[in-house]
Structure formats: C-alpha cells, structure tokens
PDB file of N, CA and C in Angstrom:
ATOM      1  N   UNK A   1       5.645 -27.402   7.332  1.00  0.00           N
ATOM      2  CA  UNK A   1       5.699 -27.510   8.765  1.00  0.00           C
ATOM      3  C   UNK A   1       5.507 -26.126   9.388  1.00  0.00           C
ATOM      4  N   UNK A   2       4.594 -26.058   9.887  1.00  0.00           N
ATOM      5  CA  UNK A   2       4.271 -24.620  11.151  1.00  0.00           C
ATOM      6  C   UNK A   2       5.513 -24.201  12.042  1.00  0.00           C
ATOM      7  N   UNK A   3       5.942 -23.331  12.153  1.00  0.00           N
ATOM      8  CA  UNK A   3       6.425 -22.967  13.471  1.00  0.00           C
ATOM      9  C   UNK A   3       6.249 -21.693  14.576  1.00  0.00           C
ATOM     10  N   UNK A   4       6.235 -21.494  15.340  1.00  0.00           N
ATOM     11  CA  UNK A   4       6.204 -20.695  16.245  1.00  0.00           C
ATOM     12  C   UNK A   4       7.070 -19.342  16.143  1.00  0.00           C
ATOM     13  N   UNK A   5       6.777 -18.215  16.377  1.00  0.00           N
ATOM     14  CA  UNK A   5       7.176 -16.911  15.761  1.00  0.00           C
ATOM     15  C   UNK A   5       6.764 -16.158  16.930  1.00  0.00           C
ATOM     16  N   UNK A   6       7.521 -15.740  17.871  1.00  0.00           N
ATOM     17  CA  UNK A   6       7.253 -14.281  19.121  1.00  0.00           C
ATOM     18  C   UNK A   6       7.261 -13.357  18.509  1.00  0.00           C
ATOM     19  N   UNK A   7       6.398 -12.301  18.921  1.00  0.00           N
ATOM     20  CA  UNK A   7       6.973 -11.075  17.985  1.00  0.00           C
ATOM     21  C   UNK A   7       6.161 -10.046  19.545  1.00  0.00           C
ATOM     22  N   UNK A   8       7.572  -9.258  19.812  1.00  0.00           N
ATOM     23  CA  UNK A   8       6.754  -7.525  20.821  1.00  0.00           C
ATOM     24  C   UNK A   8       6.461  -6.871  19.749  1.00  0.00           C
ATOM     25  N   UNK A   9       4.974  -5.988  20.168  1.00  0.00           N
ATOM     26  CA  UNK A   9       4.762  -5.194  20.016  1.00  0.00           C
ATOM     27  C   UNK A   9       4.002  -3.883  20.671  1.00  0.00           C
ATOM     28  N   UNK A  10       3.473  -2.945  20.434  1.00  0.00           N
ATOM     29  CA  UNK A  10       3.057  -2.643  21.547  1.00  0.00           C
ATOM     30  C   UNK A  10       1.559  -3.012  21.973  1.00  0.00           C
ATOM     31  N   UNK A  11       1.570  -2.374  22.743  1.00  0.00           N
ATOM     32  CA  UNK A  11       0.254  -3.251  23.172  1.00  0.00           C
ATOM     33  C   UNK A  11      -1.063  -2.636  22.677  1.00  0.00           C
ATOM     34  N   UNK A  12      -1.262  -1.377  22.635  1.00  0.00           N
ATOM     35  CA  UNK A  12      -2.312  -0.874  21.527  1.00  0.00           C
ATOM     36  C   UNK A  12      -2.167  -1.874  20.296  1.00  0.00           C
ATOM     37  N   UNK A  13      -0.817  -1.611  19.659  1.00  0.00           N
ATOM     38  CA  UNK A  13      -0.754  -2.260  18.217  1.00  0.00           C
ATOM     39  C   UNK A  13      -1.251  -3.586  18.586  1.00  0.00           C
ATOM     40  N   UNK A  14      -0.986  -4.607  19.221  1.00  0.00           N
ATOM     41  CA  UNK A  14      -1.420  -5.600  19.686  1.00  0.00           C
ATOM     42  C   UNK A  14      -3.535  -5.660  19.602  1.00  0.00           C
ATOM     43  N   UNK A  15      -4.131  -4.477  20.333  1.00  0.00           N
ATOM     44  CA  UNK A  15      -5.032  -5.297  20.511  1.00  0.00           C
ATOM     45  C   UNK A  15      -5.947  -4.188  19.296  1.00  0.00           C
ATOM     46  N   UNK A  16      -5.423  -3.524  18.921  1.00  0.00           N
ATOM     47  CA  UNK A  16      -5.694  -3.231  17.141  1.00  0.00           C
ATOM     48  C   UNK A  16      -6.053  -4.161  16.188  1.00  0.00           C
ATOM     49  N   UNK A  17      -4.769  -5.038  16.191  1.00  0.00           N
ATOM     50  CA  UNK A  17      -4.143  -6.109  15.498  1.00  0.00           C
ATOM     51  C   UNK A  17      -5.550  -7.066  15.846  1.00  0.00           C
ATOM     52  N   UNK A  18      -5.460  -7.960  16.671  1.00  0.00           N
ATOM     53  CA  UNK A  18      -6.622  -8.672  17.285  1.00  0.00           C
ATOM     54  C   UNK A  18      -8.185  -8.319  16.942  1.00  0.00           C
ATOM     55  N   UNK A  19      -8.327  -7.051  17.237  1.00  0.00           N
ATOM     56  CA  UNK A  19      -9.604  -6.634  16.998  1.00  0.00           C
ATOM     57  C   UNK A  19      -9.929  -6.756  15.197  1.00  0.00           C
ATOM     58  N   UNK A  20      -8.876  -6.246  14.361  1.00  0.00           N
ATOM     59  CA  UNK A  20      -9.270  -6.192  13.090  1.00  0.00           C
ATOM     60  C   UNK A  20      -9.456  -7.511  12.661  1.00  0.00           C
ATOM     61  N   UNK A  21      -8.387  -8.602  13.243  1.00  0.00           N
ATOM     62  CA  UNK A  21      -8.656  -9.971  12.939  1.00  0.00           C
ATOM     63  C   UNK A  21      -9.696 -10.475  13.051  1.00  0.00           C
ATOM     64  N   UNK A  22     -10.714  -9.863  14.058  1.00  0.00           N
ATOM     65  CA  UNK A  22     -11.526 -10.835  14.779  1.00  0.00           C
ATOM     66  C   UNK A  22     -12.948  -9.628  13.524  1.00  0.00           C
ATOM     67  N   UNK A  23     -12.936  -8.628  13.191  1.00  0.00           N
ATOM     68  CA  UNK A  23     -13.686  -8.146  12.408  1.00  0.00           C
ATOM     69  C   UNK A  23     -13.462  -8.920  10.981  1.00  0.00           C
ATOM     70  N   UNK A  24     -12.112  -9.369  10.396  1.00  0.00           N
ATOM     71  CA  UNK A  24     -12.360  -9.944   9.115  1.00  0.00           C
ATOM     72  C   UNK A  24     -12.673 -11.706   8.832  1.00  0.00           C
ATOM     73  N   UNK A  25     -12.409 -11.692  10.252  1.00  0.00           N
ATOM     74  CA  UNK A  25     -12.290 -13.295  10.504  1.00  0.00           C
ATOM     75  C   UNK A  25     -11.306 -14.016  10.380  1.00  0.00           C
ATOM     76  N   UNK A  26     -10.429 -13.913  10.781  1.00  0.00           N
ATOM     77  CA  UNK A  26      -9.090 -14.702  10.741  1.00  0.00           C
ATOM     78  C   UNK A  26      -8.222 -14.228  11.908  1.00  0.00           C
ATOM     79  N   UNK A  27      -6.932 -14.778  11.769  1.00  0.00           N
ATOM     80  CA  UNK A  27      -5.970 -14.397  13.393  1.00  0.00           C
ATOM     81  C   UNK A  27      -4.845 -13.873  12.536  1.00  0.00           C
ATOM     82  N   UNK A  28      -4.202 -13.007  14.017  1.00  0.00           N
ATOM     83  CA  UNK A  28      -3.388 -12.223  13.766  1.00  0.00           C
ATOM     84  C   UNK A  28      -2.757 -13.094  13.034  1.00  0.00           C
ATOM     85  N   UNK A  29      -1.871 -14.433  13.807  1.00  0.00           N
ATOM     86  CA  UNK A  29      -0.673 -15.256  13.016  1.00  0.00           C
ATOM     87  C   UNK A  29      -0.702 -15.009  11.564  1.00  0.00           C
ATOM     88  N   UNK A  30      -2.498 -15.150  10.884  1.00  0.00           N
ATOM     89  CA  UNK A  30      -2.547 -15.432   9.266  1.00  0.00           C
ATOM     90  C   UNK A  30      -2.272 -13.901   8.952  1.00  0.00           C
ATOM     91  N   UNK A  31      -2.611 -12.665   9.541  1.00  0.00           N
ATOM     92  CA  UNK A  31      -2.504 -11.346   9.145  1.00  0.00           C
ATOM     93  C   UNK A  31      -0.629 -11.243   8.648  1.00  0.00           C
ATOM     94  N   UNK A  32      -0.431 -11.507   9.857  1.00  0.00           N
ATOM     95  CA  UNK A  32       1.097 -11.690   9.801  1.00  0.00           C
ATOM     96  C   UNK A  32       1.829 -12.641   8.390  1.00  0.00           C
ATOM     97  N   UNK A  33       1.530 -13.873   8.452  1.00  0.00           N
ATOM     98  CA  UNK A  33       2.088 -14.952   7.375  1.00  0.00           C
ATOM     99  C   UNK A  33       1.515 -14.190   6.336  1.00  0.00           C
ATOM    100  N   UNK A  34       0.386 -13.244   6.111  1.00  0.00           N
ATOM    101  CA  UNK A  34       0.192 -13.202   5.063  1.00  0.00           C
ATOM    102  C   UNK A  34       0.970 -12.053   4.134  1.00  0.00           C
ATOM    103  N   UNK A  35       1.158 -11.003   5.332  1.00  0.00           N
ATOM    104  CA  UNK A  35       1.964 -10.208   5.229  1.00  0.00           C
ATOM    105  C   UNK A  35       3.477 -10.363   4.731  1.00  0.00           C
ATOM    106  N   UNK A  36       3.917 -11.104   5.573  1.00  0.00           N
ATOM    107  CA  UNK A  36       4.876 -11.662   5.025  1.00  0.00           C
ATOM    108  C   UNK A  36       5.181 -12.532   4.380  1.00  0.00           C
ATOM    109  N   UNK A  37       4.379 -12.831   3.437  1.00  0.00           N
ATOM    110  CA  UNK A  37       4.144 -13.593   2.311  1.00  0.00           C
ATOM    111  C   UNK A  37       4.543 -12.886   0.880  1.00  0.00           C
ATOM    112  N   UNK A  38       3.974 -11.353   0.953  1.00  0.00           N
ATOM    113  CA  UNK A  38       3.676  -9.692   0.445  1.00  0.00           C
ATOM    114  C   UNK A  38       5.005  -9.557   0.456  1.00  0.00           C
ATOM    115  N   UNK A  39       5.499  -9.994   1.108  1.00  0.00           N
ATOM    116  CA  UNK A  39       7.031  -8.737   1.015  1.00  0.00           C
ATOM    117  C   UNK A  39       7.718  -9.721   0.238  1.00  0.00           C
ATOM    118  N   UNK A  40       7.779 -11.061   0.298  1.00  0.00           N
ATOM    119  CA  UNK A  40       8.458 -11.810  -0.654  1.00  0.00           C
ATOM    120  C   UNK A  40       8.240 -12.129  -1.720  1.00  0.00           C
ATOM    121  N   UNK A  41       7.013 -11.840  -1.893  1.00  0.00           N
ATOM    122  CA  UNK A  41       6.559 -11.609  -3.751  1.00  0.00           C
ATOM    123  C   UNK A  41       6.981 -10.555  -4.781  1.00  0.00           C
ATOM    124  N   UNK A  42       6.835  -9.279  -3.634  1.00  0.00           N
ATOM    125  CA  UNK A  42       6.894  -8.188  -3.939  1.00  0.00           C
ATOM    126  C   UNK A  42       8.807  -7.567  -4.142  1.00  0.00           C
ATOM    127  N   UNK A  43       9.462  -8.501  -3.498  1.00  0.00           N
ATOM    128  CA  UNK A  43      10.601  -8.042  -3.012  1.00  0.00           C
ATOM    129  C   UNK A  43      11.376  -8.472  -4.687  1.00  0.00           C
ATOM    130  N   UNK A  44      11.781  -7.268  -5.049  1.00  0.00           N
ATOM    131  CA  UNK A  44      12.630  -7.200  -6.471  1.00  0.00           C
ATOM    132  C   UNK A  44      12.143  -7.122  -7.458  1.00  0.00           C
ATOM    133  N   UNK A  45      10.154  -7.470  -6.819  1.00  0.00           N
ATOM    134  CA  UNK A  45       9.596  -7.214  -8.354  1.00  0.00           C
ATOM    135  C   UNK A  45       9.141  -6.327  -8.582  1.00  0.00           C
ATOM    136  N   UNK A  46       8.692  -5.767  -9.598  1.00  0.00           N
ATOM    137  CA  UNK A  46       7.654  -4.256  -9.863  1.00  0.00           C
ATOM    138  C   UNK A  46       6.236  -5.142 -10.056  1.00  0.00           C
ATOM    139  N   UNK A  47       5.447  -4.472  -8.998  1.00  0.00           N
ATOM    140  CA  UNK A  47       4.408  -4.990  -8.746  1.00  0.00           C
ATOM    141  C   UNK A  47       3.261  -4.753 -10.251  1.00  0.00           C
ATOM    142  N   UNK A  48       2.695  -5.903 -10.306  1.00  0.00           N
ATOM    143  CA  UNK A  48       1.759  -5.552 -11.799  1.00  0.00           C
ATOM    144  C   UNK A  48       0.661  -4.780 -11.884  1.00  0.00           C
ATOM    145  N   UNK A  49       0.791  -4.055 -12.766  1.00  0.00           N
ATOM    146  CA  UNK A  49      -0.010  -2.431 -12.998  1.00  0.00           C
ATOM    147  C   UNK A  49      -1.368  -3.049 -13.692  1.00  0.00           C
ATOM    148  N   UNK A  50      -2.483  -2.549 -13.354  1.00  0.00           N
ATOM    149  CA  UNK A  50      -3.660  -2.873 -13.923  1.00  0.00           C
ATOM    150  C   UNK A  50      -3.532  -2.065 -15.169  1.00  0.00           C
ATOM    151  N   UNK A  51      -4.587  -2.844 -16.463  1.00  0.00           N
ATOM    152  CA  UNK A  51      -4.459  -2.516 -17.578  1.00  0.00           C
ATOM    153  C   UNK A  51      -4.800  -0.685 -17.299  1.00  0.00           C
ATOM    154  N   UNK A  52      -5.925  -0.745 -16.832  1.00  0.00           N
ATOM    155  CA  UNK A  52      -6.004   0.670 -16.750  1.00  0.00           C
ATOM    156  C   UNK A  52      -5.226   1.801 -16.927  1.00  0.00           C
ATOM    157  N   UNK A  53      -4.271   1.355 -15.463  1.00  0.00           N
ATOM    158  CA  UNK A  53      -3.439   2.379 -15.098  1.00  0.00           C
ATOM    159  C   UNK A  53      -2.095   1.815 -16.083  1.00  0.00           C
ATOM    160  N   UNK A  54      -2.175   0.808 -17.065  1.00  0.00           N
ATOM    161  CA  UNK A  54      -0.710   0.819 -17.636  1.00  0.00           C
ATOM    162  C   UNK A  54      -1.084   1.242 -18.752  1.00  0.00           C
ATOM    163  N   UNK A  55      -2.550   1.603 -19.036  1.00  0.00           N
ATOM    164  CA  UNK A  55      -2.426   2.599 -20.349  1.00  0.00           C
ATOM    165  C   UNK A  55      -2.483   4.294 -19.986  1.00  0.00           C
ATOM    166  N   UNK A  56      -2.647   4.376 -18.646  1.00  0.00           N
ATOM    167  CA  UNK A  56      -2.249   6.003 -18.523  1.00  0.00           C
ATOM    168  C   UNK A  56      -0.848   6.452 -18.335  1.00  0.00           C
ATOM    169  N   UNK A  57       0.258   5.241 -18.288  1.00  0.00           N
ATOM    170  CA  UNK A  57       1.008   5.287 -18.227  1.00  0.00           C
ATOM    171  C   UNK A  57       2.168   6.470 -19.099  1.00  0.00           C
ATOM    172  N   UNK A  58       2.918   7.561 -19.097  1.00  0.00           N
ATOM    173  CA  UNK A  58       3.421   8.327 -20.210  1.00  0.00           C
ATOM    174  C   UNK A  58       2.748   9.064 -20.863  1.00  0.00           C
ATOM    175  N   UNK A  59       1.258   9.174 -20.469  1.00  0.00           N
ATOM    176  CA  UNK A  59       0.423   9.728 -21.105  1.00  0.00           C
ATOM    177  C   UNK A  59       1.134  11.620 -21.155  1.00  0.00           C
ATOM    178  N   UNK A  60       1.537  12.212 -20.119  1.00  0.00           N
ATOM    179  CA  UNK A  60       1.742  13.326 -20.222  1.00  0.00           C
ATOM    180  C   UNK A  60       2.803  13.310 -20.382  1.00  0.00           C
ATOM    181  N   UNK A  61       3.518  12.632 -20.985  1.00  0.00           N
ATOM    182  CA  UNK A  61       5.141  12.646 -20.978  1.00  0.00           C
ATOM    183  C   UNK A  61       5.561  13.996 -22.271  1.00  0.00           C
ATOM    184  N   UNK A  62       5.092  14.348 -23.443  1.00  0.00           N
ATOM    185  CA  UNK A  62       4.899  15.531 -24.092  1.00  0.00           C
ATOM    186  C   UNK A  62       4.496  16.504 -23.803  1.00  0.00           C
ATOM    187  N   UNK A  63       4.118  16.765 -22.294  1.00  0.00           N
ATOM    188  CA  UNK A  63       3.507  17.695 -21.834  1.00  0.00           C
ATOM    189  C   UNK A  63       4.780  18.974 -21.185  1.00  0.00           C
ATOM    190  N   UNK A  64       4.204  19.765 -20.780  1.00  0.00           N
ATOM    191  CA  UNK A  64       5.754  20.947 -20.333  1.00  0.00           C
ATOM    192  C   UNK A  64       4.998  21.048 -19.171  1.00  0.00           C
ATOM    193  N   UNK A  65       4.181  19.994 -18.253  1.00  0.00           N
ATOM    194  CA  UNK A  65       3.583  20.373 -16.922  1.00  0.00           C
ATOM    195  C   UNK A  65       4.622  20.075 -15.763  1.00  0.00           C
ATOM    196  N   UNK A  66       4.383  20.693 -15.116  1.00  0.00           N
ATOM    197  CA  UNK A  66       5.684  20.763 -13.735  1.00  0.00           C
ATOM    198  C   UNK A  66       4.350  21.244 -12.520  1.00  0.00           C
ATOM    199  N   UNK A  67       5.326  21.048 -11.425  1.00  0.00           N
ATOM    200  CA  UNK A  67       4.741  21.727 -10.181  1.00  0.00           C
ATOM    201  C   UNK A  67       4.154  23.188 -10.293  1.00  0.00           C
ATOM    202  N   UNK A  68       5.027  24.204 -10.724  1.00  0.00           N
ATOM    203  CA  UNK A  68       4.483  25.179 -10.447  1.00  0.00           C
ATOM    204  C   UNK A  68       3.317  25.566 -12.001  1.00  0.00           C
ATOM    205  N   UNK A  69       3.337  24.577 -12.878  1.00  0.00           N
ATOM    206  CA  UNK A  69       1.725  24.751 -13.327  1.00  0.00           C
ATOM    207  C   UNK A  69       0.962  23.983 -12.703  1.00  0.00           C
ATOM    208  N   UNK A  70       1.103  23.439 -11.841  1.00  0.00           N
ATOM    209  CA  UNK A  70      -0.233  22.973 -10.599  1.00  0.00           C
ATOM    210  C   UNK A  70      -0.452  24.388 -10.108  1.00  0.00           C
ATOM    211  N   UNK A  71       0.617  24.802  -9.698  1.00  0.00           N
ATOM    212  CA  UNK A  71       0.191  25.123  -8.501  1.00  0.00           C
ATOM    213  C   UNK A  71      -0.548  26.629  -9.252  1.00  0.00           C
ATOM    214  N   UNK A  72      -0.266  27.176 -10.329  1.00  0.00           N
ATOM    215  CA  UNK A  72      -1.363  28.097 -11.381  1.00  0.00           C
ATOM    216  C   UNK A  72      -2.329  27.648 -11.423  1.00  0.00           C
ATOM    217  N   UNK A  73      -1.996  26.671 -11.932  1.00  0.00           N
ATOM    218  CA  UNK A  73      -3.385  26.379 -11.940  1.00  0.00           C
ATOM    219  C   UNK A  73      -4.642  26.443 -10.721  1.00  0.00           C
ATOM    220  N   UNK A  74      -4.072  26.094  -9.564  1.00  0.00           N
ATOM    221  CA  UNK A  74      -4.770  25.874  -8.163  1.00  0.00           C
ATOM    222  C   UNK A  74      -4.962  27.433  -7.932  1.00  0.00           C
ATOM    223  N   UNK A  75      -4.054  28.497  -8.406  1.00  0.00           N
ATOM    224  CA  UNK A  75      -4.120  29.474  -7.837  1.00  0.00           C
ATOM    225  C   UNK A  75      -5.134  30.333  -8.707  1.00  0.00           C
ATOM    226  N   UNK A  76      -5.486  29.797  -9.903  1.00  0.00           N
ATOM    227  CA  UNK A  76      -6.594  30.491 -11.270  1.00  0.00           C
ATOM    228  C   UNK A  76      -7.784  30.338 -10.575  1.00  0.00           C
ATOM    229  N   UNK A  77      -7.977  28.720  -9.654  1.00  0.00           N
ATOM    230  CA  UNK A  77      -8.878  28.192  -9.757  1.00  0.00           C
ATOM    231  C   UNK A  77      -9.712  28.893  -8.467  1.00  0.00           C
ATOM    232  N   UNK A  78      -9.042  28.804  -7.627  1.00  0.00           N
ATOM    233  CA  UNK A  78      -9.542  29.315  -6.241  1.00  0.00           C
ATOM    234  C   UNK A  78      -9.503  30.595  -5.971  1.00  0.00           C
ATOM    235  N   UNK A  79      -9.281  31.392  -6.795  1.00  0.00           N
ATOM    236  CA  UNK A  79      -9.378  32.839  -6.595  1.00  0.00           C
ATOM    237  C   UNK A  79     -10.295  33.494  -7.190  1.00  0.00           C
TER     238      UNK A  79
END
C-alpha cells in the first residue's frame, strides 16, 4: 500500500532534486523510496566488497608504511 510522505526542504535542494529526476527519468518520490530503501539494507550490514577490492584487501598489512612515508615520499617526488 502507497502512502503519502511531506518532506521540507529547501527550495534549491528541491528543484535540484526535480531537475535530476526529470534528467534520469523518474520522480523525486522514487529517488527518495529508493534511497530509503539504501539505508535499510545497508543499516548493520557491511556492505559487499567487489572481488577486486576484497583481494586487495591486507595487502599492505606487512608493510611499515604510515603517513609520514607518504608524505616522503610526495616530498622525493616533487622536488
């Protein structure tokens, strides 16, 4: 069953909102439901990592890299 949902916002955000809808083809309402659709999937879970990125996962974990060997590094590089 549908129901009805007010929501302020401002009014830029408003016709932002509208305009992008009307560029992907759909309405705000579905931007919205869909959105909040997202937060209840997402809510408690750890979102699923593409194989990719779950095999780079720990990859540098043996490593002794920290911030300030970035930032040597950045400073080798550009000078």
């Amino acid at each position: 069953m549908r129901q009805r949902l007010t929501l302020r916002m401002d009014r830029e955000l408003v016709r932002r909102a509208k305009a992008y809808a009307q560029r992907t083809g759909t309405s705000v309402s579905a931007l919205v439901a869909d959105y909040f659709a997202l937060l209840d999937e997402s809510d408690g879970h750890e979102e699923e990592l593409s194989p990719t990125v779950r095999s780079l996962v720990g990859i540098l974990s043996d490593t002794k890299l920290d911030e300030e060997s970035y930032r040597e590094h950045l400073a080798e590089r550009h000078s």
